[in-house]
N, C-alpha and C. Protein backbone atom coordinates (compact mmCIF):
# COMPACT_ATOMS: atom_id res chain seq x y z
N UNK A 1 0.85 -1.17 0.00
CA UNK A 1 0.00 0.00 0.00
C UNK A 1 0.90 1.24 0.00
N UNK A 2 0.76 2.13 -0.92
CA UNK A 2 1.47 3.59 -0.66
C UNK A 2 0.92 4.69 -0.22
N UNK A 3 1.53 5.28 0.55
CA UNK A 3 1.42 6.70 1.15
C UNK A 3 1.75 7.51 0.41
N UNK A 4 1.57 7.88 -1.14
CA UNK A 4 1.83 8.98 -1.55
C UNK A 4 0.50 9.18 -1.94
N UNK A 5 0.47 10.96 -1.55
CA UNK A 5 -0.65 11.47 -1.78
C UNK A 5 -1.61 11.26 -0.53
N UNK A 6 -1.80 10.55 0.39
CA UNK A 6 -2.26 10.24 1.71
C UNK A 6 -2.63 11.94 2.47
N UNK A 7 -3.76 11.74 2.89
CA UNK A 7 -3.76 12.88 3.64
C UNK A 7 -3.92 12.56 5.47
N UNK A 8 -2.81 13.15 6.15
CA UNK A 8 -2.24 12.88 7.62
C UNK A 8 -2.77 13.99 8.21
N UNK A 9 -2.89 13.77 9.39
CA UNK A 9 -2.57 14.87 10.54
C UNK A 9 -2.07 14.44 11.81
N UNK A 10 -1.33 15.35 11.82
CA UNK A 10 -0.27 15.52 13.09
C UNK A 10 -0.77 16.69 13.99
N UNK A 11 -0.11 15.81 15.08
CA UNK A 11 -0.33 16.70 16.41
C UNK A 11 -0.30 18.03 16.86
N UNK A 12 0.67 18.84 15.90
CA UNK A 12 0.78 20.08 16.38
C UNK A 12 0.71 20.90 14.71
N UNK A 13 1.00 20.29 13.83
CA UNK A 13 1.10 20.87 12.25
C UNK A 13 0.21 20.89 11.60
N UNK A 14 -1.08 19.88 11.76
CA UNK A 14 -2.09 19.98 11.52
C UNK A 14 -2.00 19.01 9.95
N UNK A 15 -3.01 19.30 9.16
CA UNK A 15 -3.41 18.26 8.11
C UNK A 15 -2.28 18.55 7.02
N UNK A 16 -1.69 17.54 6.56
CA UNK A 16 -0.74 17.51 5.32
C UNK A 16 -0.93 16.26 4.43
N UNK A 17 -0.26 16.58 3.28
CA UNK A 17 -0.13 15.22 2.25
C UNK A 17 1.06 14.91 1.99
N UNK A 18 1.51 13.33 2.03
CA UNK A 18 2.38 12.39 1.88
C UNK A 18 2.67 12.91 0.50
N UNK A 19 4.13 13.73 0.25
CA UNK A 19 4.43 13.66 -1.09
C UNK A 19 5.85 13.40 -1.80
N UNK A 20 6.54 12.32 -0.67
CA UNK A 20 7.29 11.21 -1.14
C UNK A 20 7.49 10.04 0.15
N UNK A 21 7.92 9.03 -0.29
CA UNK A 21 7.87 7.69 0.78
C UNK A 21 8.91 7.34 0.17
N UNK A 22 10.31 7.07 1.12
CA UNK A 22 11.67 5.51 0.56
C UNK A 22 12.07 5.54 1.20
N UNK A 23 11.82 4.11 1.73
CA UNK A 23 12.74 3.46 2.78
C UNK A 23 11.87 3.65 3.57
N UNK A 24 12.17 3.86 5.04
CA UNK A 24 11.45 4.07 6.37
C UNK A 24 11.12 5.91 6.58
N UNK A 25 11.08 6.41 5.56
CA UNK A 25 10.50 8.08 5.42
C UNK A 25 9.21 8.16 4.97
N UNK A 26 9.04 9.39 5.48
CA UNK A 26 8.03 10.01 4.25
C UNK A 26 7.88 11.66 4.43
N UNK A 27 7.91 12.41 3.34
CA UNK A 27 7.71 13.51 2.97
C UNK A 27 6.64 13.91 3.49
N UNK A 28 5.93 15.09 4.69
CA UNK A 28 4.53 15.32 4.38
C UNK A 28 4.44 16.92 4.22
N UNK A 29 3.84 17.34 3.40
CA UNK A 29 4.12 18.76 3.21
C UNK A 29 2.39 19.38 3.50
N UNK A 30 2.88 20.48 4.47
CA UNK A 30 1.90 20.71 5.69
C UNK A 30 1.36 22.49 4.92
N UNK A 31 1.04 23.17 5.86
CA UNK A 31 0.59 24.57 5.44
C UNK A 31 1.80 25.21 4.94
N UNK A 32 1.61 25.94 4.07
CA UNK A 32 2.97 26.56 3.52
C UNK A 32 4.44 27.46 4.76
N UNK A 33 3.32 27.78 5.46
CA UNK A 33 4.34 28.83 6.46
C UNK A 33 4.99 27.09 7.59
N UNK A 34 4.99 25.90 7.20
CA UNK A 34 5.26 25.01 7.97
C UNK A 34 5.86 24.15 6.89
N UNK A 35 5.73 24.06 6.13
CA UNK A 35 6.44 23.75 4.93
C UNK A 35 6.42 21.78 4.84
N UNK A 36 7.33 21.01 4.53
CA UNK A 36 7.83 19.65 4.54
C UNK A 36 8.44 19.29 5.36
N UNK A 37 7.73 18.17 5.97
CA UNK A 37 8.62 17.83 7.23
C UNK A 37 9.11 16.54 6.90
N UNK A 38 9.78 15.37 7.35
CA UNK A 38 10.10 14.44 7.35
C UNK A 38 9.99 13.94 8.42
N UNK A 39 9.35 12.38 8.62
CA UNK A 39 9.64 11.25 9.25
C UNK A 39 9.38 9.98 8.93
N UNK A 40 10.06 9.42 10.49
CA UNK A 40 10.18 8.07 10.32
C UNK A 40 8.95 7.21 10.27
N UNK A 41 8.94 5.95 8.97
CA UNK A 41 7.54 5.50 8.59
C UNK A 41 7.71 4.11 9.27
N UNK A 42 7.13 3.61 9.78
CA UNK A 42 5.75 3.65 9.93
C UNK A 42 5.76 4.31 12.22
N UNK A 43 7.16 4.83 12.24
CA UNK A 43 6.98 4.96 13.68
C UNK A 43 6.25 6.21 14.00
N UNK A 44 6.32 7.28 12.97
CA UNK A 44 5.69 8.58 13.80
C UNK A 44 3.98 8.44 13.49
N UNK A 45 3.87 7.21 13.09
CA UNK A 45 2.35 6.95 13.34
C UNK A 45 1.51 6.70 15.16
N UNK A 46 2.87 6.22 15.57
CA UNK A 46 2.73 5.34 16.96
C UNK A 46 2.33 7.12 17.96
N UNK A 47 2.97 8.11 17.66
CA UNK A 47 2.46 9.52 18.16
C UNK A 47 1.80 10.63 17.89
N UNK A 48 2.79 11.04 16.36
CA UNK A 48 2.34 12.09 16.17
C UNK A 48 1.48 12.01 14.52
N UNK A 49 1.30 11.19 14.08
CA UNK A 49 0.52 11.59 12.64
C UNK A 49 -0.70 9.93 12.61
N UNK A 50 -1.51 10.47 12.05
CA UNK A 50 -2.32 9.85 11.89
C UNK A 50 -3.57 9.87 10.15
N UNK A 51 -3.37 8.56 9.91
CA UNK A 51 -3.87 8.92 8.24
C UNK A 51 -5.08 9.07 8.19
N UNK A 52 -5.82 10.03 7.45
CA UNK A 52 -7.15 10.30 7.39
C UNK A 52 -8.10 9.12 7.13
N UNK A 53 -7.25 8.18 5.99
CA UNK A 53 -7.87 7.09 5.66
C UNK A 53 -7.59 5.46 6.51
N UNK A 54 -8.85 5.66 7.31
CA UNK A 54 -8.53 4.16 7.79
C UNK A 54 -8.28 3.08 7.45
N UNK A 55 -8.06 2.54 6.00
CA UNK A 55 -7.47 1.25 5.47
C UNK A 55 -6.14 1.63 5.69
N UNK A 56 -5.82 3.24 5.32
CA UNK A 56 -4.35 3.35 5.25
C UNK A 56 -3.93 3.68 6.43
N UNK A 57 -4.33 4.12 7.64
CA UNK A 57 -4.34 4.04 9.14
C UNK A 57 -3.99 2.50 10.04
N UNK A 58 -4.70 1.83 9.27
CA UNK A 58 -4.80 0.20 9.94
C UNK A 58 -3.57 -0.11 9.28
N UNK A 59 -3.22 0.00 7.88
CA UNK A 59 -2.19 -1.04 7.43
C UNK A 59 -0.95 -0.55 8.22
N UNK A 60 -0.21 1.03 8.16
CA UNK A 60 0.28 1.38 8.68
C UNK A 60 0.37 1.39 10.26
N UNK A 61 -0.62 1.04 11.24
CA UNK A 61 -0.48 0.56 12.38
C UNK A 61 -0.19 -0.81 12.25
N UNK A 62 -0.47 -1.86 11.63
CA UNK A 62 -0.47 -3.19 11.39
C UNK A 62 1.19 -3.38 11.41
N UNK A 63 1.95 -2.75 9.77
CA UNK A 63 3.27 -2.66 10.13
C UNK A 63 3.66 -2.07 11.25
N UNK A 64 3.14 -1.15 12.03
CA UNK A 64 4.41 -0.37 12.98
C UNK A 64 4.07 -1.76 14.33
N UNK A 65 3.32 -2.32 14.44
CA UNK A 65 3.07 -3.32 15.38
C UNK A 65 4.31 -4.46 14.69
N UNK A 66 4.31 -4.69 13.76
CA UNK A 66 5.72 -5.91 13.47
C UNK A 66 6.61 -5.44 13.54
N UNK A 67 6.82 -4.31 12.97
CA UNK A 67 8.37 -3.39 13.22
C UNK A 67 8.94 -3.28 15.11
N UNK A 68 7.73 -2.99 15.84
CA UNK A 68 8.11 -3.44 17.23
C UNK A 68 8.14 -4.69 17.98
N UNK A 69 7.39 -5.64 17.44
CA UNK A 69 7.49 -6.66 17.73
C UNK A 69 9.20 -7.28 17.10
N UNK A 70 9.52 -7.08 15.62
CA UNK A 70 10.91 -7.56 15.68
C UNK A 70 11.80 -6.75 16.35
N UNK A 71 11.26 -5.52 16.92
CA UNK A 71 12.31 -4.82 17.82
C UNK A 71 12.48 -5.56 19.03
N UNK A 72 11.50 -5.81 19.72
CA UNK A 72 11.19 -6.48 21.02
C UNK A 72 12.03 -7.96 20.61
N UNK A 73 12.09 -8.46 19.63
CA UNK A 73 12.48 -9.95 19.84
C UNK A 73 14.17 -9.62 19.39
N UNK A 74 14.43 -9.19 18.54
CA UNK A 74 15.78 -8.42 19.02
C UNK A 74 16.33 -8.32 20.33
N UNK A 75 16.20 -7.30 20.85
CA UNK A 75 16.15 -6.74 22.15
C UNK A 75 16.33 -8.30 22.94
N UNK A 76 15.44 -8.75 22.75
CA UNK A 76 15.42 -10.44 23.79
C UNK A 76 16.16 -11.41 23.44
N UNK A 77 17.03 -11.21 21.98
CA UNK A 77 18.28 -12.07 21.92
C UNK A 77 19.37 -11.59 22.53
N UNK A 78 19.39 -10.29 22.36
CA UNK A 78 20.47 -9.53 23.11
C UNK A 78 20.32 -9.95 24.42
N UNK A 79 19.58 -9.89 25.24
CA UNK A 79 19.35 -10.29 26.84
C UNK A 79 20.06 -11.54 27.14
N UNK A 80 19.37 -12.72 25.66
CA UNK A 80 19.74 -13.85 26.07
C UNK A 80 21.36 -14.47 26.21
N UNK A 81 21.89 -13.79 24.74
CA UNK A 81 23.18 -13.64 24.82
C UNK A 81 24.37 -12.64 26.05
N UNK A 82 23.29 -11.84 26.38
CA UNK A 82 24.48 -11.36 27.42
C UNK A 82 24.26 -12.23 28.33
N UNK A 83 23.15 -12.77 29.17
CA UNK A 83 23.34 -13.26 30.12
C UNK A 83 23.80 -14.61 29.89
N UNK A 84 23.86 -15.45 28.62
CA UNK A 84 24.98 -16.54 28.27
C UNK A 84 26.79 -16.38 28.81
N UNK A 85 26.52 -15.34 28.10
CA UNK A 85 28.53 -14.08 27.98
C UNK A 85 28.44 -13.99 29.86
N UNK A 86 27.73 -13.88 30.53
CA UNK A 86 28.00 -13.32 31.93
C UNK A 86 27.98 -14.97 32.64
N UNK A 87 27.43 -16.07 32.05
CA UNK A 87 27.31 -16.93 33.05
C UNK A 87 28.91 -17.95 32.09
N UNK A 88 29.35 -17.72 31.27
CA UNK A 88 30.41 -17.98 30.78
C UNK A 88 31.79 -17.26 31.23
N UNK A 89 31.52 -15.87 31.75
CA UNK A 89 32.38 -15.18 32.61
C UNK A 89 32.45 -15.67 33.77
N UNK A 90 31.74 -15.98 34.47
CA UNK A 90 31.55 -16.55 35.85
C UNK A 90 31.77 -17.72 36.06
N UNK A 91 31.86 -18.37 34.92
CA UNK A 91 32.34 -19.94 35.21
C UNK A 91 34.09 -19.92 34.72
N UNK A 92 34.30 -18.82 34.34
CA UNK A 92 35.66 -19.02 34.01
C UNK A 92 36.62 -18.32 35.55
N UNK A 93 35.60 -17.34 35.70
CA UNK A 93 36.24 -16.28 37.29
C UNK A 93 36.36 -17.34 38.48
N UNK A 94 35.40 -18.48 37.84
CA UNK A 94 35.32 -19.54 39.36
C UNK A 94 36.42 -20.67 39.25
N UNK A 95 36.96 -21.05 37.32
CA UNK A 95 37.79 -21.57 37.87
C UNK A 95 39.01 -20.64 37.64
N UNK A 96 39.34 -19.90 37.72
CA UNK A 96 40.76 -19.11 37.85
C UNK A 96 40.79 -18.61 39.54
N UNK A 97 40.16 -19.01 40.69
CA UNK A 97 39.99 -19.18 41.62
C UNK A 97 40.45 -20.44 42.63
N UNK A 98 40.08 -21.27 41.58
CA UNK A 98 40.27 -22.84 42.46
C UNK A 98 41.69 -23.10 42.01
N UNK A 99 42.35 -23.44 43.30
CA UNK A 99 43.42 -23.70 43.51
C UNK A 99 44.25 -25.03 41.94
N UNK A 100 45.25 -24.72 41.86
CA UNK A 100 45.89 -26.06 40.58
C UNK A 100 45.79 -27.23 41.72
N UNK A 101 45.05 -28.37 40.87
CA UNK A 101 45.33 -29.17 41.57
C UNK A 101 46.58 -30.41 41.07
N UNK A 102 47.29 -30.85 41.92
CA UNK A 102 48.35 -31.47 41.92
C UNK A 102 48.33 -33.02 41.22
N UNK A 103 48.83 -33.76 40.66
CA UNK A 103 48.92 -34.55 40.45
C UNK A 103 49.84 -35.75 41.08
N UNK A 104 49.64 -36.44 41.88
CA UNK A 104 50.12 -37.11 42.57
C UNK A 104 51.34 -38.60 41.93
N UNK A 105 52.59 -38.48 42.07
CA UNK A 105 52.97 -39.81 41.33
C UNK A 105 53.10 -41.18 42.13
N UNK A 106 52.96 -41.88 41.55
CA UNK A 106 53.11 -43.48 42.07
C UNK A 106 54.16 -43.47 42.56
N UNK A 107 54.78 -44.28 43.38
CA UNK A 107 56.53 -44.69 43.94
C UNK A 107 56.56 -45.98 43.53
């Protein structure tokens, strides 16, 4: 679905139209004395802009809900791996602690 041509409104700028989208942007060009602003797509949906058209409201909430969800599961490999790295530190701090033990010879 594209956002060009989309008509938004934002929180403090009031009603504008989407008049470019690439990548995670989009162009929205607002009252003239406020001119083109830029942001990030699909996150400044989550605050400040909102699409007039609810198919294009929903889809764009739809993505910004997976875009956080793979943020969130990100985020929770990182957790898992540090606390791997910290319990791998700690098993090495425990044995650089314990005494060498000796090896005893036969007579």
């Amino acid at each position: 679905m594209t956002m060009l041509n989309e008509v938004v409104e934002h929180i403090v700028f009031g009603s504008g139209v989407v008049t470019e989208a690439e990548d995670h942007m989009i162009w929205v060009k607002f009252q003239d004395e406020i001119g083109t602003k830029i942001f990030l797509y699909p996150e400044a949906f989550e605050k400040f802009l909102k699409a007039e058209n609810p198919a294009v409201e929903n889809y764009t909430l739809q993505k910004l809900r997976i875009k956080q969800d793979q943020i969130e599961q990100e985020r929770r490999e990182k957790e898992r791996e540090a606390a791997e790295l910290q319990e791998q530190m700690r098993k090495i701090s425990i044995a650089k602690k314990e005494p060498a033990r000796s090896i005893k010879k036969k007579s």
